[in-house]
C-alpha atoms as a PDB file:
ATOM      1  CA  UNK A   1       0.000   0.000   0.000  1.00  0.00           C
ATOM      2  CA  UNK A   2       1.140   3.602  -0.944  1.00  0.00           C
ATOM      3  CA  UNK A   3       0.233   6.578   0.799  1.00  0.00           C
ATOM      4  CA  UNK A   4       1.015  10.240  -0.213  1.00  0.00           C
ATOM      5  CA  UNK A   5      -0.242  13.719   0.802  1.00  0.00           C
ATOM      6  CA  UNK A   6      -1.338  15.820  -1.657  1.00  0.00           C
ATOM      7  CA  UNK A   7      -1.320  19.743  -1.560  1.00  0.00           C
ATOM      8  CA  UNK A   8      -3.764  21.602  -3.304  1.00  0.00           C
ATOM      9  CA  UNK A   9      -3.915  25.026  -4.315  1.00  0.00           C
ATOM     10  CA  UNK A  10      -7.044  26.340  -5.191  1.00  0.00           C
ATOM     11  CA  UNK A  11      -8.670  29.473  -6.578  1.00  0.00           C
ATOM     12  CA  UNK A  12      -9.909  31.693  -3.723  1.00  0.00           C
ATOM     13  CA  UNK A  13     -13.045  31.092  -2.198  1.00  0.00           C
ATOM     14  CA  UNK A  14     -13.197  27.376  -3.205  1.00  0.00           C
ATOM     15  CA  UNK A  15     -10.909  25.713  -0.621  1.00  0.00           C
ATOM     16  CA  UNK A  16     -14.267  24.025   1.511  1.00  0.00           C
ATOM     17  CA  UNK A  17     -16.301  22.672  -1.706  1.00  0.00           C
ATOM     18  CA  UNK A  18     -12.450  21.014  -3.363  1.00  0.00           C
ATOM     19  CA  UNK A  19     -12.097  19.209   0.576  1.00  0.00           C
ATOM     20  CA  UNK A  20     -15.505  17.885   0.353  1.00  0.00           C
ATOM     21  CA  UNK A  21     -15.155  16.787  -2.765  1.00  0.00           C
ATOM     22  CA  UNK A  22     -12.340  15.484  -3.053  1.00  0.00           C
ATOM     23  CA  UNK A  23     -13.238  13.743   0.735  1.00  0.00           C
ATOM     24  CA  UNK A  24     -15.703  11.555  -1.282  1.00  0.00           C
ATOM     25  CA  UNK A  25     -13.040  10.067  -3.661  1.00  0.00           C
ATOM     26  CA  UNK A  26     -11.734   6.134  -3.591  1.00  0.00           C
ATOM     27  CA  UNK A  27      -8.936   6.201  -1.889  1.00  0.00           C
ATOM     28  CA  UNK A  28      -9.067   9.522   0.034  1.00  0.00           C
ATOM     29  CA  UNK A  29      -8.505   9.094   3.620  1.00  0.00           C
ATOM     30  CA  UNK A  30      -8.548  12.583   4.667  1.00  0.00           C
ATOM     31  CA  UNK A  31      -9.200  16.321   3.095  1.00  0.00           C
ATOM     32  CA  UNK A  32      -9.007  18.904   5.198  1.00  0.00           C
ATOM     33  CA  UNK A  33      -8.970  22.746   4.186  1.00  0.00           C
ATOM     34  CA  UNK A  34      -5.559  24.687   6.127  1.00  0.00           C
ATOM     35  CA  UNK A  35      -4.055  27.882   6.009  1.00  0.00           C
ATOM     36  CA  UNK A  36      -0.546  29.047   4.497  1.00  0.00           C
ATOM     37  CA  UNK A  37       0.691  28.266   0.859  1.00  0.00           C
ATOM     38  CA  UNK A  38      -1.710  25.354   0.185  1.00  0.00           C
ATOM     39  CA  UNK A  39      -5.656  25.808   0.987  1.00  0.00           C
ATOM     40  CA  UNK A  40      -6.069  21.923   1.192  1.00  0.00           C
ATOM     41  CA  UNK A  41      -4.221  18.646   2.024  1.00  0.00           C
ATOM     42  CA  UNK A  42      -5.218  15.325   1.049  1.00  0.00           C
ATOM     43  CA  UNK A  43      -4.133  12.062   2.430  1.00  0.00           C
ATOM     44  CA  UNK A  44      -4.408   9.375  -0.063  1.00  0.00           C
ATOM     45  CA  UNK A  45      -3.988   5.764  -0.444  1.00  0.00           C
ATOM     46  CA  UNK A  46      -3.548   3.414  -3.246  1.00  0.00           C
ATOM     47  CA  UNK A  47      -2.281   0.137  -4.135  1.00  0.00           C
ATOM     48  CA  UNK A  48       0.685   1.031  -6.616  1.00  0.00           C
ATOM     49  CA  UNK A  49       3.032   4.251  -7.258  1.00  0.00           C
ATOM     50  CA  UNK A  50       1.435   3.847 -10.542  1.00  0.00           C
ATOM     51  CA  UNK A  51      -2.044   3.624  -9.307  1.00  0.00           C
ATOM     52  CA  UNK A  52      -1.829   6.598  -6.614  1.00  0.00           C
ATOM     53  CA  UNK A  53      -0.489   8.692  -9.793  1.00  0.00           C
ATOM     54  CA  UNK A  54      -3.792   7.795 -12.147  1.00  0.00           C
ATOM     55  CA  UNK A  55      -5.884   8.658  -8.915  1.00  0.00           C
ATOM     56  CA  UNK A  56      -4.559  12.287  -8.973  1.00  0.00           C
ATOM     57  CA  UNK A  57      -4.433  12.938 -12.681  1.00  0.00           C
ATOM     58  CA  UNK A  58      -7.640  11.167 -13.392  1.00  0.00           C
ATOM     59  CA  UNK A  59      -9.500  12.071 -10.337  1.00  0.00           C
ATOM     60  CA  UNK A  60      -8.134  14.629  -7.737  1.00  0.00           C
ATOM     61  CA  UNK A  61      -6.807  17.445 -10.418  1.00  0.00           C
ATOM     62  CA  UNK A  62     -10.182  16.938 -11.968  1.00  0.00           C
ATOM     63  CA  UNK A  63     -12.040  18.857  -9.358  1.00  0.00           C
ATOM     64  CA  UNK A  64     -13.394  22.108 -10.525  1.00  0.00           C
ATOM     65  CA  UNK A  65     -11.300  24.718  -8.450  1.00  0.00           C
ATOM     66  CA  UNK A  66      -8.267  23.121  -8.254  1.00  0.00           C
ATOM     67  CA  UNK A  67      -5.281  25.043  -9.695  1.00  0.00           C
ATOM     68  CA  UNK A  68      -2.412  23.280  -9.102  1.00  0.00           C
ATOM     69  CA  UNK A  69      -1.103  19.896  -6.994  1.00  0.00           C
ATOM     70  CA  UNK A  70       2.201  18.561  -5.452  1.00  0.00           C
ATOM     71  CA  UNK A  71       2.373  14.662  -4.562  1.00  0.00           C
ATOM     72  CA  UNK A  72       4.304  14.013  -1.881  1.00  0.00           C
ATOM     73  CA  UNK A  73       4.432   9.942  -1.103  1.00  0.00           C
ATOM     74  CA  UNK A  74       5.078   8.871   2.298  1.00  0.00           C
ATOM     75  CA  UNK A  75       8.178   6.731   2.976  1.00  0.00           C
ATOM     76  CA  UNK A  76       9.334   5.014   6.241  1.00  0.00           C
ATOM     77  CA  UNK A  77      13.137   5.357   6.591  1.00  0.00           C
END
């Protein structure tokens, strides 16, 4: 299993409606909305690297109000 948080920016205003969205997505654990250079950040599982990355092209940067998105997978050192 892969996990990665994701960091969405969005455009103003639309940082609530993306998290609940995106909240009801296979595979989402966990969208909240937060403050500072990213309005929300999405923990996400999948079964694959490869998988994880169709989830956010296909699904997650498909959200209407997203403007931009930075994967970052989890790894234990």
């Amino acid at each position: 299993m892969v996990q990665a948080y994701i960091l969405i920016q969005t455009e103003v205003g639309k940082a609530s409606t993306v998290a609940e969205t995106i909240s009801r997505l296979p595979g989402v654990l966990q969208a909240e909305d937060v403050t500072g250079p990213y309005d929300v950040i999405v923990r996400a599982e999948s079964d694959t690297v490869d998988d994880l990355g169709r989830m956010v092209v296909a699904r997650v940067q498909q959200v209407e109000g997203i403007t931009r998105t930075l994967t970052c997978p989890v790894v234990h050192l």
